[in-house]
PDB file of N, CA and C in Angstrom:
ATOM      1  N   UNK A   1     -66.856 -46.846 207.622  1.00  0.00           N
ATOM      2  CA  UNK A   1     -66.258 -46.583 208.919  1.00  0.00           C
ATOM      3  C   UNK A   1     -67.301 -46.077 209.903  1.00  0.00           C
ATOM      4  N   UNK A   2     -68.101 -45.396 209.192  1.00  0.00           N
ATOM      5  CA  UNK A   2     -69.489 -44.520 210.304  1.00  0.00           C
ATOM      6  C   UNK A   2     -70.677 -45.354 210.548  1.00  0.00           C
ATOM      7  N   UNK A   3     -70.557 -46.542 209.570  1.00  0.00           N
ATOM      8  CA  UNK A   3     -71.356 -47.533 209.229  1.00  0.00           C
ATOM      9  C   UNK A   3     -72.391 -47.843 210.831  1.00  0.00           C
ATOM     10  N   UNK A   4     -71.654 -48.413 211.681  1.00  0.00           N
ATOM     11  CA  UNK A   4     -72.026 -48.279 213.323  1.00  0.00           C
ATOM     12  C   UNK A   4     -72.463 -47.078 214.145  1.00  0.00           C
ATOM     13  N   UNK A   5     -72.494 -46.091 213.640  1.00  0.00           N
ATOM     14  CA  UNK A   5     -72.219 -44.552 214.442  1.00  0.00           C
ATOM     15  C   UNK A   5     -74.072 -44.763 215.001  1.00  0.00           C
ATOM     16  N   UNK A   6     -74.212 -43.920 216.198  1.00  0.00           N
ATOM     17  CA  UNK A   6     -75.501 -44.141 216.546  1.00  0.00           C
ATOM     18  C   UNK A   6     -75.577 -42.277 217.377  1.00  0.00           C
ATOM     19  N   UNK A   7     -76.334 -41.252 216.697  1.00  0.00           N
ATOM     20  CA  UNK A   7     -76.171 -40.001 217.471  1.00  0.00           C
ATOM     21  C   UNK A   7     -76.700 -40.473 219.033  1.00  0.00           C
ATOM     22  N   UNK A   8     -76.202 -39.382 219.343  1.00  0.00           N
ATOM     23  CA  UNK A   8     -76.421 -39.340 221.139  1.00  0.00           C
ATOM     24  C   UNK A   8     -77.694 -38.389 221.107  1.00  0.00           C
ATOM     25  N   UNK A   9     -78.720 -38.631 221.975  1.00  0.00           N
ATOM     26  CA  UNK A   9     -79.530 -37.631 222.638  1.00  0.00           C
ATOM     27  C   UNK A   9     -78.994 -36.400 223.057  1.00  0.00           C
ATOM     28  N   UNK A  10     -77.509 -36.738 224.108  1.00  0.00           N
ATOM     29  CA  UNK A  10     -76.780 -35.587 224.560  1.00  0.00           C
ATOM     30  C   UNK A  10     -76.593 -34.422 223.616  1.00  0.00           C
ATOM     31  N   UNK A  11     -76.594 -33.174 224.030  1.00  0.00           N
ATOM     32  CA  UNK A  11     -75.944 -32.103 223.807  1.00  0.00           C
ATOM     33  C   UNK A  11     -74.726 -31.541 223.293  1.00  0.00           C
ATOM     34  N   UNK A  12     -73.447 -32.049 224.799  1.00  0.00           N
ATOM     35  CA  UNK A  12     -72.323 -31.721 224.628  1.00  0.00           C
ATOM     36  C   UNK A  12     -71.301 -33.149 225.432  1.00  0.00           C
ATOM     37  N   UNK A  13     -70.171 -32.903 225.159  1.00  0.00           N
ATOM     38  CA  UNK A  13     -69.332 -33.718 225.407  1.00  0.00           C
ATOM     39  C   UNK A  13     -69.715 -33.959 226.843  1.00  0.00           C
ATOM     40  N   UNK A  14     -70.188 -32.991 227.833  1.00  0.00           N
ATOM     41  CA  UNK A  14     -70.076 -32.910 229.127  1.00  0.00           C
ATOM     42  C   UNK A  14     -71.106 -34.310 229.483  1.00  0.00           C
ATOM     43  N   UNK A  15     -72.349 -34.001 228.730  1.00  0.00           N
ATOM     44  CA  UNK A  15     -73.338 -34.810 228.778  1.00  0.00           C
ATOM     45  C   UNK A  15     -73.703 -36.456 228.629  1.00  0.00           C
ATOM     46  N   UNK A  16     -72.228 -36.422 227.032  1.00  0.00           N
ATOM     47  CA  UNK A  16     -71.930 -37.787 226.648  1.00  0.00           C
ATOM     48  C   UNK A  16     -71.172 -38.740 227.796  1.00  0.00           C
ATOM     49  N   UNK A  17     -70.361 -37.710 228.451  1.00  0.00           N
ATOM     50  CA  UNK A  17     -69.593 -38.548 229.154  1.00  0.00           C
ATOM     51  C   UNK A  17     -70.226 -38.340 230.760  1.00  0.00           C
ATOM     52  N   UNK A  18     -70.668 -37.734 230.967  1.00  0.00           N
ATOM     53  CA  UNK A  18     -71.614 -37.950 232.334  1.00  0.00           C
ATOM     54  C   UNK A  18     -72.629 -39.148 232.062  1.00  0.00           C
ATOM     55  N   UNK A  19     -73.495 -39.416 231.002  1.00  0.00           N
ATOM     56  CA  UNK A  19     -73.963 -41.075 230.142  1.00  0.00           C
ATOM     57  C   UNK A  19     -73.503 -41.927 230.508  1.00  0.00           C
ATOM     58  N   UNK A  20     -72.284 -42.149 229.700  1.00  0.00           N
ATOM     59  CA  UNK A  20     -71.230 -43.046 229.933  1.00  0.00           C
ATOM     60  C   UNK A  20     -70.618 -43.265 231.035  1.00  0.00           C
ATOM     61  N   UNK A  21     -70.147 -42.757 232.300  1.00  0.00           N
ATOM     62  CA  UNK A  21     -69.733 -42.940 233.557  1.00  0.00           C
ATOM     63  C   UNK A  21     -71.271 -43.931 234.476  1.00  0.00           C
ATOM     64  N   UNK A  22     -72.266 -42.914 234.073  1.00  0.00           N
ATOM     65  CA  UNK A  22     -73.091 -43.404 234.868  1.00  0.00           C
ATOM     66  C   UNK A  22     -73.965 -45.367 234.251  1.00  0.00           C
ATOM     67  N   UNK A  23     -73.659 -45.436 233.176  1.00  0.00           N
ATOM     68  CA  UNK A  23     -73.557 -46.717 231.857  1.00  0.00           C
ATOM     69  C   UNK A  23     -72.880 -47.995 232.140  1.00  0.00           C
ATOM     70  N   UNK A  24     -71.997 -47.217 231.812  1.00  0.00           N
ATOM     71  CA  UNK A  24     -70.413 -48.432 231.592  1.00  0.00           C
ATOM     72  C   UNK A  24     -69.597 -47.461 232.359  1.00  0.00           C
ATOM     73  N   UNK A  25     -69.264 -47.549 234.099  1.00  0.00           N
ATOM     74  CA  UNK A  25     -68.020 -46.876 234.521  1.00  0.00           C
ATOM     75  C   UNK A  25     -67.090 -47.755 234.290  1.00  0.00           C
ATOM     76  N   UNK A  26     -67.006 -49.045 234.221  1.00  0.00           N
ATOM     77  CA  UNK A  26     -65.985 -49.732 234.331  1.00  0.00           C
ATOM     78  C   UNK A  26     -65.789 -49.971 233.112  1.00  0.00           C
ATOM     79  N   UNK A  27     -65.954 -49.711 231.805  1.00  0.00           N
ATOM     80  CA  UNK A  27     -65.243 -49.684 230.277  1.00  0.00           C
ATOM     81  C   UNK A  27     -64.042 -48.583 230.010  1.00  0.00           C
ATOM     82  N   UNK A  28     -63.150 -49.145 229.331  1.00  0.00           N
ATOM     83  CA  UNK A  28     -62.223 -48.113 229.233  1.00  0.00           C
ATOM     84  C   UNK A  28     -62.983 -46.721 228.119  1.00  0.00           C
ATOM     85  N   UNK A  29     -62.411 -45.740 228.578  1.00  0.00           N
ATOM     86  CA  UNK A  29     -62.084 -44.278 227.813  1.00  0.00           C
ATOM     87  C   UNK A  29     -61.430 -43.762 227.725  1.00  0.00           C
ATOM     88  N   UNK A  30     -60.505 -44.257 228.064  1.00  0.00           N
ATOM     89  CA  UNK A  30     -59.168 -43.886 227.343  1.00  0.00           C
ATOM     90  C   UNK A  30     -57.782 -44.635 227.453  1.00  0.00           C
ATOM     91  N   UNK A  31     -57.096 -44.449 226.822  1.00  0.00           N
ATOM     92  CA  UNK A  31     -55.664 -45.736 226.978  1.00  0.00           C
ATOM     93  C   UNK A  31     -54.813 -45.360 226.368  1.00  0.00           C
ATOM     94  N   UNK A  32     -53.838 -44.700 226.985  1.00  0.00           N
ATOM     95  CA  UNK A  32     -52.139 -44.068 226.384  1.00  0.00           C
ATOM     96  C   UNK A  32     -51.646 -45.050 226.758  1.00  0.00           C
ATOM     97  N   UNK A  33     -50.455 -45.670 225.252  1.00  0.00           N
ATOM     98  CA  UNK A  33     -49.587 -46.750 224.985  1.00  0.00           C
ATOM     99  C   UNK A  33     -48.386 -45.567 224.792  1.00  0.00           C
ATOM    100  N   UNK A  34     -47.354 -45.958 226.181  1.00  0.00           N
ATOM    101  CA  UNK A  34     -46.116 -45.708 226.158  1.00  0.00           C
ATOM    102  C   UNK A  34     -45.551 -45.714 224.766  1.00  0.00           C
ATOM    103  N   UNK A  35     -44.351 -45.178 224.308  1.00  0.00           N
ATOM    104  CA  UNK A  35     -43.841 -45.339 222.795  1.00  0.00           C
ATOM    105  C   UNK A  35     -42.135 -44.702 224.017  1.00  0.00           C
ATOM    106  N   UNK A  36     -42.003 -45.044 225.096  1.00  0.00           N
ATOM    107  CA  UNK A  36     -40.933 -45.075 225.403  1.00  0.00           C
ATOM    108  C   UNK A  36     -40.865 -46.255 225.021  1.00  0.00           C
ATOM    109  N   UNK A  37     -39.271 -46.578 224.580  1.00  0.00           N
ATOM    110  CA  UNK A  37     -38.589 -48.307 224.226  1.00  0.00           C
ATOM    111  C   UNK A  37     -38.449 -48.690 225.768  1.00  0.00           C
ATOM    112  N   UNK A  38     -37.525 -48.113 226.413  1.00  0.00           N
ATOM    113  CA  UNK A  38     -37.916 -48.531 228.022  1.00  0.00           C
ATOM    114  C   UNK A  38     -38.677 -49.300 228.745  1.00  0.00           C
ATOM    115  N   UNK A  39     -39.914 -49.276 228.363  1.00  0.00           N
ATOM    116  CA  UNK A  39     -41.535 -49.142 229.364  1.00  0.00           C
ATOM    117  C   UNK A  39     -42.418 -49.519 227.708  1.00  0.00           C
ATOM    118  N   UNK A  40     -41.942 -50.770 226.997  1.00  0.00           N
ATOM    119  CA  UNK A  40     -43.049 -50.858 225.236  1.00  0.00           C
ATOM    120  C   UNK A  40     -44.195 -51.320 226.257  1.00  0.00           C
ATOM    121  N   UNK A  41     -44.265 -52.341 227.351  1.00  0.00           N
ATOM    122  CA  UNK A  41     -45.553 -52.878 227.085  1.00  0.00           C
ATOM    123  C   UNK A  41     -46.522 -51.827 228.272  1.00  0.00           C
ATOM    124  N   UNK A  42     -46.052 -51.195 229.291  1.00  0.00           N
ATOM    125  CA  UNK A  42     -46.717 -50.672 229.332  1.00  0.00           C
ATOM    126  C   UNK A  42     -48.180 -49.274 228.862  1.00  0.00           C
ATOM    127  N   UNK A  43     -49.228 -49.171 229.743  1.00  0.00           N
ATOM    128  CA  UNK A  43     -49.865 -48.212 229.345  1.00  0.00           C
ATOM    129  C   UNK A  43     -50.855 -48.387 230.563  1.00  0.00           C
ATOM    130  N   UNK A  44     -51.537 -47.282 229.990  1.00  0.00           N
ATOM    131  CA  UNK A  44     -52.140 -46.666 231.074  1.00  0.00           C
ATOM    132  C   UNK A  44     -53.888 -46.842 230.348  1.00  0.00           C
ATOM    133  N   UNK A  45     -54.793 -46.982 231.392  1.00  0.00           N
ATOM    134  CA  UNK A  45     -56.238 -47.439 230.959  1.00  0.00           C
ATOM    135  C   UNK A  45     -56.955 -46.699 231.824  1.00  0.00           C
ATOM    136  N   UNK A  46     -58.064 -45.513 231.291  1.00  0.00           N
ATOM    137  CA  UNK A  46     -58.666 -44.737 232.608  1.00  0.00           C
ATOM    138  C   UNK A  46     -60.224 -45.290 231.976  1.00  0.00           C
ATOM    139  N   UNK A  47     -60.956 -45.798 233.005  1.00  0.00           N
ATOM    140  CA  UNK A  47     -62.281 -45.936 232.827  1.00  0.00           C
ATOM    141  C   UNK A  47     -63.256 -44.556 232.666  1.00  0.00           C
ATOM    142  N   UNK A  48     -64.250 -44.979 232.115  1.00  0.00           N
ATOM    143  CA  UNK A  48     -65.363 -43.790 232.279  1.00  0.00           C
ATOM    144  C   UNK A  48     -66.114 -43.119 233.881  1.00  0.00           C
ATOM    145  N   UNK A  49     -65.960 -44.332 234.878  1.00  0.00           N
ATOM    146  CA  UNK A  49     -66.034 -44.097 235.923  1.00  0.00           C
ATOM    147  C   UNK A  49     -64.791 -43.077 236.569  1.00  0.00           C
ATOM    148  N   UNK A  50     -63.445 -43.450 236.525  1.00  0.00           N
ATOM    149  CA  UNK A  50     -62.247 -43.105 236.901  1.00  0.00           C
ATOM    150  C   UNK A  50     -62.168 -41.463 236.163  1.00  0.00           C
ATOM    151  N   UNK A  51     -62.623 -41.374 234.784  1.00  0.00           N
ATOM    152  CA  UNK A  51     -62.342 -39.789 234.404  1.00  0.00           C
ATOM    153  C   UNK A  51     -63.624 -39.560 235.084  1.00  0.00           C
ATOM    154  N   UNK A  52     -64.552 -39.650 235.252  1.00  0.00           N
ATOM    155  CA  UNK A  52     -65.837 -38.895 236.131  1.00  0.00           C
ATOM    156  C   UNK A  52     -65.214 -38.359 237.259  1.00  0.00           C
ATOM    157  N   UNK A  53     -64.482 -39.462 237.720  1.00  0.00           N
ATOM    158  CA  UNK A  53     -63.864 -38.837 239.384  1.00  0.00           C
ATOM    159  C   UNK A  53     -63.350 -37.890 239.466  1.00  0.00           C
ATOM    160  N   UNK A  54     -61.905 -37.817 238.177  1.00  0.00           N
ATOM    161  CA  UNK A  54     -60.975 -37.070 237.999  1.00  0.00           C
ATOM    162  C   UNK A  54     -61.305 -35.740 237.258  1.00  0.00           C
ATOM    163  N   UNK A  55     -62.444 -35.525 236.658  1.00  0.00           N
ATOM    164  CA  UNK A  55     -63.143 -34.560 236.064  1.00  0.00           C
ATOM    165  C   UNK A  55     -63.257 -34.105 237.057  1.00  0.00           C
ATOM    166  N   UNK A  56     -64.028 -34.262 238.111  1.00  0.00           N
ATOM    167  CA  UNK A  56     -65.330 -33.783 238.854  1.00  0.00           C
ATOM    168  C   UNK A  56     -64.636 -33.535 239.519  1.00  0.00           C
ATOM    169  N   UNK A  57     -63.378 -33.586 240.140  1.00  0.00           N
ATOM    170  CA  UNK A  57     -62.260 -33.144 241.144  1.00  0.00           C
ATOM    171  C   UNK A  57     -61.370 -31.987 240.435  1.00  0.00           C
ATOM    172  N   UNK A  58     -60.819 -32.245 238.928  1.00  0.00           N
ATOM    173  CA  UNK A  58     -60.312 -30.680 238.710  1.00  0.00           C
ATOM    174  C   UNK A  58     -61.218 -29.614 238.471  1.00  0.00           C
ATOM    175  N   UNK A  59     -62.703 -30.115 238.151  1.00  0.00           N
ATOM    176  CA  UNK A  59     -63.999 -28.831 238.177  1.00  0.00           C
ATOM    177  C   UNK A  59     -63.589 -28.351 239.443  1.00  0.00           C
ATOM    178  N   UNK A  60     -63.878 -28.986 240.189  1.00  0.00           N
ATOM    179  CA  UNK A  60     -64.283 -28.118 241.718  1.00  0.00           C
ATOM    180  C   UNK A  60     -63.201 -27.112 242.343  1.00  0.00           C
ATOM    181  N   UNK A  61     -61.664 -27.998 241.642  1.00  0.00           N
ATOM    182  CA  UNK A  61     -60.626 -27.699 242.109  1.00  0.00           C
ATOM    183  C   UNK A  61     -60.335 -25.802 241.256  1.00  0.00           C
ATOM    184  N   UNK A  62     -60.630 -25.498 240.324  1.00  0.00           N
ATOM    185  CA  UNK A  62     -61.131 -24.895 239.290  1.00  0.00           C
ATOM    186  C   UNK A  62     -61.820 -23.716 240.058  1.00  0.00           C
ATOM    187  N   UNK A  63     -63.340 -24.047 239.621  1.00  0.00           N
ATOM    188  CA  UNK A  63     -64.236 -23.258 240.470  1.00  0.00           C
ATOM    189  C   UNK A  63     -63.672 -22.281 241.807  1.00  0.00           C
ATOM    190  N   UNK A  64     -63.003 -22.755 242.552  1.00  0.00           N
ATOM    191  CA  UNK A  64     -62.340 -22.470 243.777  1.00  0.00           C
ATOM    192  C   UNK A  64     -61.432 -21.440 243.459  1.00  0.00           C
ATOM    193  N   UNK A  65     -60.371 -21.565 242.028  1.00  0.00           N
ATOM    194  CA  UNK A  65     -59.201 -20.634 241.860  1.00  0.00           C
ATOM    195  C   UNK A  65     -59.581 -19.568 240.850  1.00  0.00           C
ATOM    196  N   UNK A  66     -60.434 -19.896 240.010  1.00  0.00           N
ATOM    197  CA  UNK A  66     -60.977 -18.941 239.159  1.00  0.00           C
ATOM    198  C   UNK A  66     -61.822 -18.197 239.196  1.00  0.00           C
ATOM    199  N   UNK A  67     -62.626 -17.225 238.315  1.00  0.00           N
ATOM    200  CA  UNK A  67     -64.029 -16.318 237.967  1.00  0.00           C
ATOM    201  C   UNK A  67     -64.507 -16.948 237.259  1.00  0.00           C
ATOM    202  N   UNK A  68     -65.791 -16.610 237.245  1.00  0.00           N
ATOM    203  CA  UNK A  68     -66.473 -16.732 236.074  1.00  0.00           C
ATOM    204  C   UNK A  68     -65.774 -16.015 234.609  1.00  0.00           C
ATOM    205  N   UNK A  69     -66.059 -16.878 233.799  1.00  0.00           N
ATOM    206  CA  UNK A  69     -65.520 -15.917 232.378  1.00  0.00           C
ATOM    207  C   UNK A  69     -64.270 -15.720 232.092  1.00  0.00           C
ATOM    208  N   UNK A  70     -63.259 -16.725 232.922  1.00  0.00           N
ATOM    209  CA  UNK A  70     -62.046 -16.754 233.200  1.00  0.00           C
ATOM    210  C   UNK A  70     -61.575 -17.783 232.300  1.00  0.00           C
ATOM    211  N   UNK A  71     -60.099 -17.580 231.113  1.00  0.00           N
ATOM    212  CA  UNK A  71     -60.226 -19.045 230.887  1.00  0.00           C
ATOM    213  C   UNK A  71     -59.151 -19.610 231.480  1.00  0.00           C
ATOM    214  N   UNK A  72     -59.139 -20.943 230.592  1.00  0.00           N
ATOM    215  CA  UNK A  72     -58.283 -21.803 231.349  1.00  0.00           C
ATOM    216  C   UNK A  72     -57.391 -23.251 230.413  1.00  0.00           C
ATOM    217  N   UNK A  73     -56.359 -23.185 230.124  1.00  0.00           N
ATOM    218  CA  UNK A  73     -55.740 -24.041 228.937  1.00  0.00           C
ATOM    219  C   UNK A  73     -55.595 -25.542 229.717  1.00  0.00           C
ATOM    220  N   UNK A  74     -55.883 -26.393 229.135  1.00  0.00           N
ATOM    221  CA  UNK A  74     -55.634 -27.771 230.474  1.00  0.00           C
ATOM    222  C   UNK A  74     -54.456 -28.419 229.261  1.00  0.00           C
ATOM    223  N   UNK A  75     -53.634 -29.244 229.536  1.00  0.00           N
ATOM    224  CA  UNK A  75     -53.003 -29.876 229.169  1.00  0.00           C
ATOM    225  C   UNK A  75     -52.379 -31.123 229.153  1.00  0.00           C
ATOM    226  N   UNK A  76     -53.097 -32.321 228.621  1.00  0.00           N
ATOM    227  CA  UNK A  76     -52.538 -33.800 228.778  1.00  0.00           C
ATOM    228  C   UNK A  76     -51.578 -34.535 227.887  1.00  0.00           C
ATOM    229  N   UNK A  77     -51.133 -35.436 228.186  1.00  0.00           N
ATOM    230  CA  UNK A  77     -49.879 -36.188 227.448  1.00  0.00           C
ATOM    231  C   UNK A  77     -50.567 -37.009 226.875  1.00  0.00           C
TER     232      UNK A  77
END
C-alpha cells in the first residue's frame, strides 16, 4: 500500500499543502460524497488551489479575533 509513498522535504502539513497549491492548484484535495439518498450523486470537489484561498481567508479572519496562544477548535463535515 506504501509501496508509492515518496517523503516530502516539507516540515508540516502547512508546508505540504502550501507545495501543492502552488504545484497542482487545479487537482482535487479533497471530495465529500453526499450519503444523503436525496442528493446520491452529488459531491463536492475542493482543489488545492481553492483550500489555499479558503485557508488563507479563515487565517486572517482568525488572527483578527484572537491572541496569540489562544486556541481554537475548527470543525468540518
Amino acid at each position: 500500500m506504501l509501496d508509492n509513498f515518496t517523503p516530502f522535504d516539507q516540515t508540516s502539513l502547512v508546508e505540504i499543502l502550501n507545495l501543492r497549491a502552488l504545484n497542482t492548484p487545479d487537482e482535487p484535495a479533497y471530495r465529500f460524497i453526499h450519503c444523503d439518498k436525496n442528493r446520491p450523486d452529488e459531491e463536492i470537489v475542493l482543489t488545492y488551489g481553492e483550500m489555499d484561498t479558503k485557508v488563507r481567508l479563515l487565517a486572517t479572519i482568525l488572527q483578527d479575533r484572537i491572541e496569540l496562544g489562544d486556541r481554537v477548535l475548527l470543525l468540518y463535515p
